[in-house]
PDB file of N, CA and C in Angstrom:
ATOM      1  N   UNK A   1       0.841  -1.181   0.000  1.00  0.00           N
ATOM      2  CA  UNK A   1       0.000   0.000   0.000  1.00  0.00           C
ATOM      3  C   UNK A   1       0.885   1.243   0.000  1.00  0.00           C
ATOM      4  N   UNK A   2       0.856   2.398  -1.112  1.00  0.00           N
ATOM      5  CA  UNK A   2       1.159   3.450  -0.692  1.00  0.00           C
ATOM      6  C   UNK A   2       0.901   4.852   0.247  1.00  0.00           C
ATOM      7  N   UNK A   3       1.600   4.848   1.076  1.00  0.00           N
ATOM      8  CA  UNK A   3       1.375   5.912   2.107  1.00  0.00           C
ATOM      9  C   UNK A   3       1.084   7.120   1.335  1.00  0.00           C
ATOM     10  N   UNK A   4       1.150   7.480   0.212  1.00  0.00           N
ATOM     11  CA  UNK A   4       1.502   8.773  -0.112  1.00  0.00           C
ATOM     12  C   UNK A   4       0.065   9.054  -1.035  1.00  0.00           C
ATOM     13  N   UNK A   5      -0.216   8.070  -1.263  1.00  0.00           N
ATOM     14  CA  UNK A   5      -1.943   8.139  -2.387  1.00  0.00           C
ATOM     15  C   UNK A   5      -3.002   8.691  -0.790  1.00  0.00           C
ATOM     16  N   UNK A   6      -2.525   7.711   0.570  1.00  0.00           N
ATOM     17  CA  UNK A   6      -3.804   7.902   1.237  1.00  0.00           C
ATOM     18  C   UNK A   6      -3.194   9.513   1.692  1.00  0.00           C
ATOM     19  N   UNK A   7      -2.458   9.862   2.164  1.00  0.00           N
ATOM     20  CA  UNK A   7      -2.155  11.471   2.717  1.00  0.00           C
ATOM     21  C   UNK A   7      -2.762  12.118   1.349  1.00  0.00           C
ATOM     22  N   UNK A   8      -2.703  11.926  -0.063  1.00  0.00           N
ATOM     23  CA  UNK A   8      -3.220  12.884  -0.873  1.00  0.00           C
ATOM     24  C   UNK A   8      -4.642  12.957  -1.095  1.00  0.00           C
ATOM     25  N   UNK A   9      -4.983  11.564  -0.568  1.00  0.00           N
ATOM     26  CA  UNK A   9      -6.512  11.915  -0.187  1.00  0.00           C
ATOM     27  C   UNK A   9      -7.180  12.189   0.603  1.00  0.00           C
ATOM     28  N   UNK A  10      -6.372  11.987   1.847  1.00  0.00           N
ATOM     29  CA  UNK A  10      -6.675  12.519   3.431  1.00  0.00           C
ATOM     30  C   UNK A  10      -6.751  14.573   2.604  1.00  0.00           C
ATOM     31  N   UNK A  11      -5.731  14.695   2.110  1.00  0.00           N
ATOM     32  CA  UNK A  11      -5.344  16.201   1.677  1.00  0.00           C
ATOM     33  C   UNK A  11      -6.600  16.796   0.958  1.00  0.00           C
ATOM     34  N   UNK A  12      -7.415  15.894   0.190  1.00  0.00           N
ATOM     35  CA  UNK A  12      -8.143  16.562  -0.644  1.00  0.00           C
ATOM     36  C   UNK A  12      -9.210  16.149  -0.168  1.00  0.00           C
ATOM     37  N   UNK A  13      -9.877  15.771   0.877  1.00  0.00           N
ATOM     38  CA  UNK A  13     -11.028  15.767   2.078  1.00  0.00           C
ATOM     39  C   UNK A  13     -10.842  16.644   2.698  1.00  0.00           C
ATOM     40  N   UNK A  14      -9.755  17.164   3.507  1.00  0.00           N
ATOM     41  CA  UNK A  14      -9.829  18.105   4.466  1.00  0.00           C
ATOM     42  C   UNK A  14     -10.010  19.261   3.790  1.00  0.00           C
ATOM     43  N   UNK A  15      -9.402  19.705   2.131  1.00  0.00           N
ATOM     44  CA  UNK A  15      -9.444  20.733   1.562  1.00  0.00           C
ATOM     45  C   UNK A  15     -11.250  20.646   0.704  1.00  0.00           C
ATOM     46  N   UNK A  16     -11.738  19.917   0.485  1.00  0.00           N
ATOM     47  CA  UNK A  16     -12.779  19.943  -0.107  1.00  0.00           C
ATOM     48  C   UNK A  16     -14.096  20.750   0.103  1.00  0.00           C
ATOM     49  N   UNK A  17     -14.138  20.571   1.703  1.00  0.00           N
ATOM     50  CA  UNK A  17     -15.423  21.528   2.140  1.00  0.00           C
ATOM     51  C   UNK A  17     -14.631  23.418   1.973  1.00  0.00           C
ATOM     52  N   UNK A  18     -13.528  23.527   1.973  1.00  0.00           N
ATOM     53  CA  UNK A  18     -13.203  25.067   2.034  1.00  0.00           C
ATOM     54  C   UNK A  18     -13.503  25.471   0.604  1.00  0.00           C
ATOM     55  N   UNK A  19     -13.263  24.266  -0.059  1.00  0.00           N
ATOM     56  CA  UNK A  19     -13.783  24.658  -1.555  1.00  0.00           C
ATOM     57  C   UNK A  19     -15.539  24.972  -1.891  1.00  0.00           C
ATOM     58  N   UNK A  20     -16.352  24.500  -1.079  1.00  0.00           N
ATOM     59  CA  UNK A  20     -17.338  24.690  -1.625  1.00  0.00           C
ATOM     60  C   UNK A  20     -18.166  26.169  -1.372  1.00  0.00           C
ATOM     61  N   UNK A  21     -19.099  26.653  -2.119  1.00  0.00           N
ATOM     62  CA  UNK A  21     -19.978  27.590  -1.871  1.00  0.00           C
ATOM     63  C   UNK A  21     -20.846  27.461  -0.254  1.00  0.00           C
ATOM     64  N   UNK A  22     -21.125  28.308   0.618  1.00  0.00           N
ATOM     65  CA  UNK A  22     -21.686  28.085   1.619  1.00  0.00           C
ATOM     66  C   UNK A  22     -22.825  29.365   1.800  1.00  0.00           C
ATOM     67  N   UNK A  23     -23.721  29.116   1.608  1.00  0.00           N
ATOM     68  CA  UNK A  23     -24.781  30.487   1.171  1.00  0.00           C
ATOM     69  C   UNK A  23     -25.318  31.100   2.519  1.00  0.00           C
ATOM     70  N   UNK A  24     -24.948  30.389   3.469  1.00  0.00           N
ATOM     71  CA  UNK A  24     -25.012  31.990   4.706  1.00  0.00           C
ATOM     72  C   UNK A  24     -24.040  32.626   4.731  1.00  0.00           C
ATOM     73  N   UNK A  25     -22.886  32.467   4.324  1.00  0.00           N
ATOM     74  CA  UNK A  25     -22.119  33.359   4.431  1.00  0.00           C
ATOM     75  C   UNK A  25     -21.822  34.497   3.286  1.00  0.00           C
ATOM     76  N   UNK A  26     -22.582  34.242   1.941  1.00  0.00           N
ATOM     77  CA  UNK A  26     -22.506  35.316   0.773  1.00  0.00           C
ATOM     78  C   UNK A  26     -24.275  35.419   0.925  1.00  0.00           C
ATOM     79  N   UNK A  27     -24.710  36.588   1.696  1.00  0.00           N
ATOM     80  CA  UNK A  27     -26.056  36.600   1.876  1.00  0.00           C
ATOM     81  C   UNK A  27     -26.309  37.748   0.189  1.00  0.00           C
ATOM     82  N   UNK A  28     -25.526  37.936   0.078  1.00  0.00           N
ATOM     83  CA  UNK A  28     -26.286  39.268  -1.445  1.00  0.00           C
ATOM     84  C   UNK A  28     -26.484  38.104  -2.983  1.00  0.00           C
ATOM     85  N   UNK A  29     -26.123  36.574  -2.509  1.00  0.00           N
ATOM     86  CA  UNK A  29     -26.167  35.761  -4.003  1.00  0.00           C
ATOM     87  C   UNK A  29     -27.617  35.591  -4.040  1.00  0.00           C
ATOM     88  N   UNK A  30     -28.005  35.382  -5.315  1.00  0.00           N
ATOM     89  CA  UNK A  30     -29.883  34.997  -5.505  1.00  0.00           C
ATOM     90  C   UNK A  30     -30.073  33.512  -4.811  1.00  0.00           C
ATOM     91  N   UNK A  31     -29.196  32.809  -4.501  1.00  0.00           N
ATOM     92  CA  UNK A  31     -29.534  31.649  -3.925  1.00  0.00           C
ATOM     93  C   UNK A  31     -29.996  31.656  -2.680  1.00  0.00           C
ATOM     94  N   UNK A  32     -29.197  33.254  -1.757  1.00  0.00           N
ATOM     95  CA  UNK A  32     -29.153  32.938  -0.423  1.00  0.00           C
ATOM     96  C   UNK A  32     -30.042  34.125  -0.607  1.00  0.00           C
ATOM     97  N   UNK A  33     -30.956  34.540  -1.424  1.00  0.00           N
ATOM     98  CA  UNK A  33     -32.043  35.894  -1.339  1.00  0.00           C
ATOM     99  C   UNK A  33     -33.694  34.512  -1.132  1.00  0.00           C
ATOM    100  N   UNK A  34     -33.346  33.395  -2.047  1.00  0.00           N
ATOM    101  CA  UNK A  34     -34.257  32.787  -2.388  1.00  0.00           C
ATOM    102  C   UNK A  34     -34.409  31.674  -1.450  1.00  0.00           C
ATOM    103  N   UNK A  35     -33.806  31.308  -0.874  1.00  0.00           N
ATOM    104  CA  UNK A  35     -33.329  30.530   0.255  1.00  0.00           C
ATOM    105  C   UNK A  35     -33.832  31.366   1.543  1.00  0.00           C
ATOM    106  N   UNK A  36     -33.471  32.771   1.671  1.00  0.00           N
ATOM    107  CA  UNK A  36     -34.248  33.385   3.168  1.00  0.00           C
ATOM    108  C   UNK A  36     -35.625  33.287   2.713  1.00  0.00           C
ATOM    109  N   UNK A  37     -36.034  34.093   1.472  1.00  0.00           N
ATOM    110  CA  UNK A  37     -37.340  34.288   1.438  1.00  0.00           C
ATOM    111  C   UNK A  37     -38.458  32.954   1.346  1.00  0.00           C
ATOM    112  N   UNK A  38     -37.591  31.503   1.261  1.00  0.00           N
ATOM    113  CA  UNK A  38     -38.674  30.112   1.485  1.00  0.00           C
ATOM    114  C   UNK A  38     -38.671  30.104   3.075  1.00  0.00           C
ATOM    115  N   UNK A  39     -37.538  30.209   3.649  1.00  0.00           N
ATOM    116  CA  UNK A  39     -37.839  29.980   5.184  1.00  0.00           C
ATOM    117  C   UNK A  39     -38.656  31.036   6.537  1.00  0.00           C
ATOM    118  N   UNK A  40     -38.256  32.293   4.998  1.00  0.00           N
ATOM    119  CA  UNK A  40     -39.532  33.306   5.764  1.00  0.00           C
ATOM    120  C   UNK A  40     -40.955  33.133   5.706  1.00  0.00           C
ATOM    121  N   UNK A  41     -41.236  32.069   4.183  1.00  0.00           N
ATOM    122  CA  UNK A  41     -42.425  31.939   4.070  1.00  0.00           C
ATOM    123  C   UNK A  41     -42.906  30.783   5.278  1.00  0.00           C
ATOM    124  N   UNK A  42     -41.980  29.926   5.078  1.00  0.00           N
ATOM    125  CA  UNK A  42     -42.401  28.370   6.370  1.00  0.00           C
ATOM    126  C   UNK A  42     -42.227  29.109   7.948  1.00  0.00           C
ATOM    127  N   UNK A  43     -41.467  30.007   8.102  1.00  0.00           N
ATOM    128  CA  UNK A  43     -42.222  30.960   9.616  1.00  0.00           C
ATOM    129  C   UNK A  43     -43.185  31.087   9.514  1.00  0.00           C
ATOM    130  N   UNK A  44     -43.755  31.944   8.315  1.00  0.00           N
ATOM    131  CA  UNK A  44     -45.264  32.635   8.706  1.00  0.00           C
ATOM    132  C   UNK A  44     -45.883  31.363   8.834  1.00  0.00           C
ATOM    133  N   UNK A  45     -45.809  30.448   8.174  1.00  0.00           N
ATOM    134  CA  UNK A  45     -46.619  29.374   7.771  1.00  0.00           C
ATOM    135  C   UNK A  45     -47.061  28.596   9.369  1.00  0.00           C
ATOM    136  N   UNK A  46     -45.286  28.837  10.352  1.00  0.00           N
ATOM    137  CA  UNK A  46     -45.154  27.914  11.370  1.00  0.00           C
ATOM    138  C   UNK A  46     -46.193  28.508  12.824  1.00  0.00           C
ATOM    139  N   UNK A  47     -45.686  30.017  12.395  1.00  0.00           N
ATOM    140  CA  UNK A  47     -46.391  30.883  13.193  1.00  0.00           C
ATOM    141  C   UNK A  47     -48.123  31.183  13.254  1.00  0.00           C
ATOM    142  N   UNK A  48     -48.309  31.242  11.914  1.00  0.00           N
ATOM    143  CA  UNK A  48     -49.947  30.724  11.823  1.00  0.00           C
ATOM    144  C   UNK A  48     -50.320  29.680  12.541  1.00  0.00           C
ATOM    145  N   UNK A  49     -49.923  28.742  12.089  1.00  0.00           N
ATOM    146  CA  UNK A  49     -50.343  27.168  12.629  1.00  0.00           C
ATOM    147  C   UNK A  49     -50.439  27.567  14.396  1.00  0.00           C
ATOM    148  N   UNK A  50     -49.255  27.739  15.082  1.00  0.00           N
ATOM    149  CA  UNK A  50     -49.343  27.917  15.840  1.00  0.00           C
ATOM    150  C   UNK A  50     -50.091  28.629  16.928  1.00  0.00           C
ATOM    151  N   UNK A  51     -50.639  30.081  16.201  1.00  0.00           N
ATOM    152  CA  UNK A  51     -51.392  30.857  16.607  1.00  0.00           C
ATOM    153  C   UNK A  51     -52.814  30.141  16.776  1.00  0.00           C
ATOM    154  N   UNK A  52     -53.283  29.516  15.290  1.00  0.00           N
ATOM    155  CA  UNK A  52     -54.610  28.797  15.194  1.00  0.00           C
ATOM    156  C   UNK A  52     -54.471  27.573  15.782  1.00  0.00           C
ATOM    157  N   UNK A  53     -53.525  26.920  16.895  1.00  0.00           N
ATOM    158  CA  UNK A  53     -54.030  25.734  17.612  1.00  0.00           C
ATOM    159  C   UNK A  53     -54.091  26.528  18.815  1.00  0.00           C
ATOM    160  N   UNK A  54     -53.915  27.668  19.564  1.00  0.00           N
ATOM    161  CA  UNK A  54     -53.807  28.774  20.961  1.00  0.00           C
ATOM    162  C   UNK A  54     -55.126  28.786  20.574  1.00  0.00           C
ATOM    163  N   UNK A  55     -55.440  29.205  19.624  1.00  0.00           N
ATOM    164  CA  UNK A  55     -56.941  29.950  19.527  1.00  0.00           C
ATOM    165  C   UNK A  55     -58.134  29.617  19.559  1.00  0.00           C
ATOM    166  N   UNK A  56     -57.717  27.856  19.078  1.00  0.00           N
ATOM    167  CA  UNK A  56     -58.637  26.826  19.147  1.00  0.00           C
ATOM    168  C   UNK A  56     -59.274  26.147  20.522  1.00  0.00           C
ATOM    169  N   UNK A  57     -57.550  26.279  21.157  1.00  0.00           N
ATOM    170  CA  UNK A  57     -57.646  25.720  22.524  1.00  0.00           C
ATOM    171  C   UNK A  57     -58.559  26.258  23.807  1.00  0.00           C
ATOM    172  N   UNK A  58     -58.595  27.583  22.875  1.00  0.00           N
ATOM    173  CA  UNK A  58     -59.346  28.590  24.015  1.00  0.00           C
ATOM    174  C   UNK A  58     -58.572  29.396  24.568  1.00  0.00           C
ATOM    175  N   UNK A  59     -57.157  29.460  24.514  1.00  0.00           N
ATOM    176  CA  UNK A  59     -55.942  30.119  24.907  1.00  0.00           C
ATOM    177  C   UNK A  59     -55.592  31.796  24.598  1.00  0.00           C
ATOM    178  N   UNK A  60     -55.819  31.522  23.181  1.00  0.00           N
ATOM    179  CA  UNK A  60     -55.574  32.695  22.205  1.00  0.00           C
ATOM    180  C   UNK A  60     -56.409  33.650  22.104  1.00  0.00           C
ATOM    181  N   UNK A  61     -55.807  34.970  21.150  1.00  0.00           N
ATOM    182  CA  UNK A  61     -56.340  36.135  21.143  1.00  0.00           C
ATOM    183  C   UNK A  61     -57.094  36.165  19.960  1.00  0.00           C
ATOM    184  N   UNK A  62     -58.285  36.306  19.612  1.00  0.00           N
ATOM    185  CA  UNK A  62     -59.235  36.068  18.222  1.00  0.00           C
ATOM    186  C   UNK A  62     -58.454  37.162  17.250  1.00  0.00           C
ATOM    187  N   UNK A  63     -57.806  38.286  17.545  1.00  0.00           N
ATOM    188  CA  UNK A  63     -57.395  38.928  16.721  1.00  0.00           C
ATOM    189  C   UNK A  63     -56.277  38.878  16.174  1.00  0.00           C
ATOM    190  N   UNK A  64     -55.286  37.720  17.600  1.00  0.00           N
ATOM    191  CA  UNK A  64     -54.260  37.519  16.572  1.00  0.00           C
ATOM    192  C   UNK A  64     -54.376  36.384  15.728  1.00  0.00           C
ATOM    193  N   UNK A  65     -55.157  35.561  16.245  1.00  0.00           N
ATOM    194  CA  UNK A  65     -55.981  34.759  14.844  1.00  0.00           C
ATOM    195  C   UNK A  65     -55.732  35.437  13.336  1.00  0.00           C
ATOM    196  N   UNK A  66     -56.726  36.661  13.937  1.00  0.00           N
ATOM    197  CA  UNK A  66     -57.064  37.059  12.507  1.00  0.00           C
ATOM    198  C   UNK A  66     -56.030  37.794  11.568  1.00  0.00           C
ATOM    199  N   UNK A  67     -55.203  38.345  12.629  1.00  0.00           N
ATOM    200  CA  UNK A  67     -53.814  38.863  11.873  1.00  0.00           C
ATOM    201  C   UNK A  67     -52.658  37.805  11.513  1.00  0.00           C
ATOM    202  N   UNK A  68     -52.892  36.689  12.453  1.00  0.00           N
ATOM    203  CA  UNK A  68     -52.040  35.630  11.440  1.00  0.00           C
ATOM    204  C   UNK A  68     -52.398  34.953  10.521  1.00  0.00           C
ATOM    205  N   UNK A  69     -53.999  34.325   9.974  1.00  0.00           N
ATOM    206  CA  UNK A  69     -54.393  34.091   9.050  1.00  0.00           C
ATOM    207  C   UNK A  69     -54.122  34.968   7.520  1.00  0.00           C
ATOM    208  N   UNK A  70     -54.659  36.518   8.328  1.00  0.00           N
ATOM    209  CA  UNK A  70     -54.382  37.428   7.030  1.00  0.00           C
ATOM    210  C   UNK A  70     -52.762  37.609   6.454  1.00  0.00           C
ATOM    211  N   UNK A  71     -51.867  37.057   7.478  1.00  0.00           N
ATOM    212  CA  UNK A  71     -50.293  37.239   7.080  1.00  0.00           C
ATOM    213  C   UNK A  71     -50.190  36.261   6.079  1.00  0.00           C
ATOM    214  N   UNK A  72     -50.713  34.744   6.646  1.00  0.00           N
ATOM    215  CA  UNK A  72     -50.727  34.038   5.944  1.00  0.00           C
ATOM    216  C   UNK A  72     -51.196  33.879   4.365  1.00  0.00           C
ATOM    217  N   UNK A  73     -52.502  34.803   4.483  1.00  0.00           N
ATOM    218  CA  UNK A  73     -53.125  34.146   2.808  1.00  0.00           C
ATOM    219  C   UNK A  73     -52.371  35.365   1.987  1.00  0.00           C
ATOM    220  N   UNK A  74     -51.747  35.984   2.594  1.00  0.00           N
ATOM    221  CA  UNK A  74     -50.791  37.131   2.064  1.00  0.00           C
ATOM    222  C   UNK A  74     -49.683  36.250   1.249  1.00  0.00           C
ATOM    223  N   UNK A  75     -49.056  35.248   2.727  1.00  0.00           N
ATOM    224  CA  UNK A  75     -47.651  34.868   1.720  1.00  0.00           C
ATOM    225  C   UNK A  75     -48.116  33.949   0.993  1.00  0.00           C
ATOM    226  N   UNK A  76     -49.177  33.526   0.931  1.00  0.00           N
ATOM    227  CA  UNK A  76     -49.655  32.272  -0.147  1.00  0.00           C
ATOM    228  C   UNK A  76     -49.411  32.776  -1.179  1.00  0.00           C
ATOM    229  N   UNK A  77     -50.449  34.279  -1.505  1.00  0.00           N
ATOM    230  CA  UNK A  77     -50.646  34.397  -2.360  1.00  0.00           C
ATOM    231  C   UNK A  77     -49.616  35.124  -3.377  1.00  0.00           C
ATOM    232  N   UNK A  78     -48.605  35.356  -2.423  1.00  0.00           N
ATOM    233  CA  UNK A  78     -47.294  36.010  -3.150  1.00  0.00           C
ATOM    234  C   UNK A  78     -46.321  35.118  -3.320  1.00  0.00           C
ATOM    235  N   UNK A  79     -46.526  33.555  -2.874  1.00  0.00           N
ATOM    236  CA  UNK A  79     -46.086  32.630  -3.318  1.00  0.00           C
ATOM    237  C   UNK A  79     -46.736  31.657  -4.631  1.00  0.00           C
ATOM    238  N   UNK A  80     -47.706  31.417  -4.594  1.00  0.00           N
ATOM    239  CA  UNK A  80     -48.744  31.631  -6.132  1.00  0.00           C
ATOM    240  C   UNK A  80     -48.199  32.647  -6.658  1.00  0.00           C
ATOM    241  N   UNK A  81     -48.255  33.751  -6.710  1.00  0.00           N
ATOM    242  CA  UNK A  81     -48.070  34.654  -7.809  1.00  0.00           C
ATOM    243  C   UNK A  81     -46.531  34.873  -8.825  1.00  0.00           C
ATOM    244  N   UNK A  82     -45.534  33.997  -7.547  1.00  0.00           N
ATOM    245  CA  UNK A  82     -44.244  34.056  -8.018  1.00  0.00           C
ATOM    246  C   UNK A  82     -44.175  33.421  -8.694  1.00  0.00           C
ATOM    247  N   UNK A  83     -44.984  31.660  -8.138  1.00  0.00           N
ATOM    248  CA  UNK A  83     -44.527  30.186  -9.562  1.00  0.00           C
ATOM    249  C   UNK A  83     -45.702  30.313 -10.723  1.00  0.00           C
ATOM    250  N   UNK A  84     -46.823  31.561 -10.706  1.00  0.00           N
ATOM    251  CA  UNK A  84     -47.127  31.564 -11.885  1.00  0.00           C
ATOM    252  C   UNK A  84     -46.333  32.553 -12.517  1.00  0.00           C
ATOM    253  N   UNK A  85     -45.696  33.921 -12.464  1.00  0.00           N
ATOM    254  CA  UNK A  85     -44.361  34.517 -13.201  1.00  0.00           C
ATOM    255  C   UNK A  85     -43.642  33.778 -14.064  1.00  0.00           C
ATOM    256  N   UNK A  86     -42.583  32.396 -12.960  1.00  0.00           N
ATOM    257  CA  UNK A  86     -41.918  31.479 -13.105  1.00  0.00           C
ATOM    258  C   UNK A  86     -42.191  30.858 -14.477  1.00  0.00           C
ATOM    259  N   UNK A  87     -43.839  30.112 -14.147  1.00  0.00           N
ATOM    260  CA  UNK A  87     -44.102  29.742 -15.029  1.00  0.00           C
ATOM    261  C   UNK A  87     -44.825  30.533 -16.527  1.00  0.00           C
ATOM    262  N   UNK A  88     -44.619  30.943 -16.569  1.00  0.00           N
ATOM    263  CA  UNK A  88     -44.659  32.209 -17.374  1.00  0.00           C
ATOM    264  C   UNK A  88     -43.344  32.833 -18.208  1.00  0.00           C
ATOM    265  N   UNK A  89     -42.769  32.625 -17.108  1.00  0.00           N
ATOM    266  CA  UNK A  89     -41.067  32.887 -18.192  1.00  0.00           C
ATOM    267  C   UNK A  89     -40.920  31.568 -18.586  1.00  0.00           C
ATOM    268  N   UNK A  90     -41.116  30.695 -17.996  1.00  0.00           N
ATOM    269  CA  UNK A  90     -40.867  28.986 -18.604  1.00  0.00           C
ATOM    270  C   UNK A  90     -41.113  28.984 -20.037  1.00  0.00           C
ATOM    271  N   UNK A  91     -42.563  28.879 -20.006  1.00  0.00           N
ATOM    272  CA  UNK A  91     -42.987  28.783 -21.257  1.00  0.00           C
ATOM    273  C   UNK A  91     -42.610  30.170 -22.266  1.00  0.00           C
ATOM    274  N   UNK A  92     -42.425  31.545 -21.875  1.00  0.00           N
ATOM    275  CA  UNK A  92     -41.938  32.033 -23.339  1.00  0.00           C
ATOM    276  C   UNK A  92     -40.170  31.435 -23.763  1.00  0.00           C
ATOM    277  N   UNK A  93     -39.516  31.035 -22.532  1.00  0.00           N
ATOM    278  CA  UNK A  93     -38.509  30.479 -23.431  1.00  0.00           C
ATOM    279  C   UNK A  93     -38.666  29.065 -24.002  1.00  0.00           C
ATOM    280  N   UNK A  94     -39.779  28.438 -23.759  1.00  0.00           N
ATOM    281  CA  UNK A  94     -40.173  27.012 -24.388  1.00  0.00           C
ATOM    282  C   UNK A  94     -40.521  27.580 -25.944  1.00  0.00           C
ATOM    283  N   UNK A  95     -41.491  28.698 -26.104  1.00  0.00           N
ATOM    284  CA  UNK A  95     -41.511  29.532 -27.220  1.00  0.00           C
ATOM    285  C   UNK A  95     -40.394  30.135 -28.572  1.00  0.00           C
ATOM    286  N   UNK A  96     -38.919  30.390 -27.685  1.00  0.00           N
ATOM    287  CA  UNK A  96     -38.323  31.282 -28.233  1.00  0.00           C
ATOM    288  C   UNK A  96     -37.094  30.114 -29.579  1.00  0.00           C
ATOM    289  N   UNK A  97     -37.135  30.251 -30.954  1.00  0.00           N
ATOM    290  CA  UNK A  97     -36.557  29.673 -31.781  1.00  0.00           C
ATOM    291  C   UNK A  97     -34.845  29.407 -31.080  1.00  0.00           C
ATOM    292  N   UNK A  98     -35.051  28.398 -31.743  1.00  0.00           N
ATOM    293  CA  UNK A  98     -33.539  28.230 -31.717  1.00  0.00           C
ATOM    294  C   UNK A  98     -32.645  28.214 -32.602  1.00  0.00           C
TER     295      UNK A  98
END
């Protein structure tokens, strides 16, 4: 067995993760714009839920009910509105000659 193949691969494991992209730390790339704005949507999403089992229980405040529902059909609907865009640019470049 050569000693010198496994140190060059021990070498290029330890160097491998410094090589890669890590998107919390370059927050201005579209990956890490598109990446906050899904986990902002699954807050509201988490925070609704949450509000409407308090409220159910008898716990909660009816109004913040109603202000977390309305947050909610907010980000729905600005989440609908994005993957129809999406899909919308899809298809004119399904359109465009080649």
């Amino acid at each position: 067995m050569d000693i010198r193949s496994l140190s060059a691969t021990s070498g290029y494991a330890a160097a491998r993760p410094a090589t890669k992209v890590d998107p919390d730390h370059a927050p201005n790339t579209p990956g890490a714009r598109i990446k906050a704005s899904f986990d902002e949507f699954n807050a509201t999403l988490q925070r609704s839920e949450q509000v409407s089992v308090t409220a159910m229980t008898g716990n909660g405040d009816p109004h913040a009910l109603v202000q977390a529902l309305a947050q909610t059909e907010l980000a729905v609907e600005t989440a609908v509105t994005v993957r129809n865009k999406v899909v919308e640019a899809y298809q004119e470049i399904l359109r465009m000659p080649v």
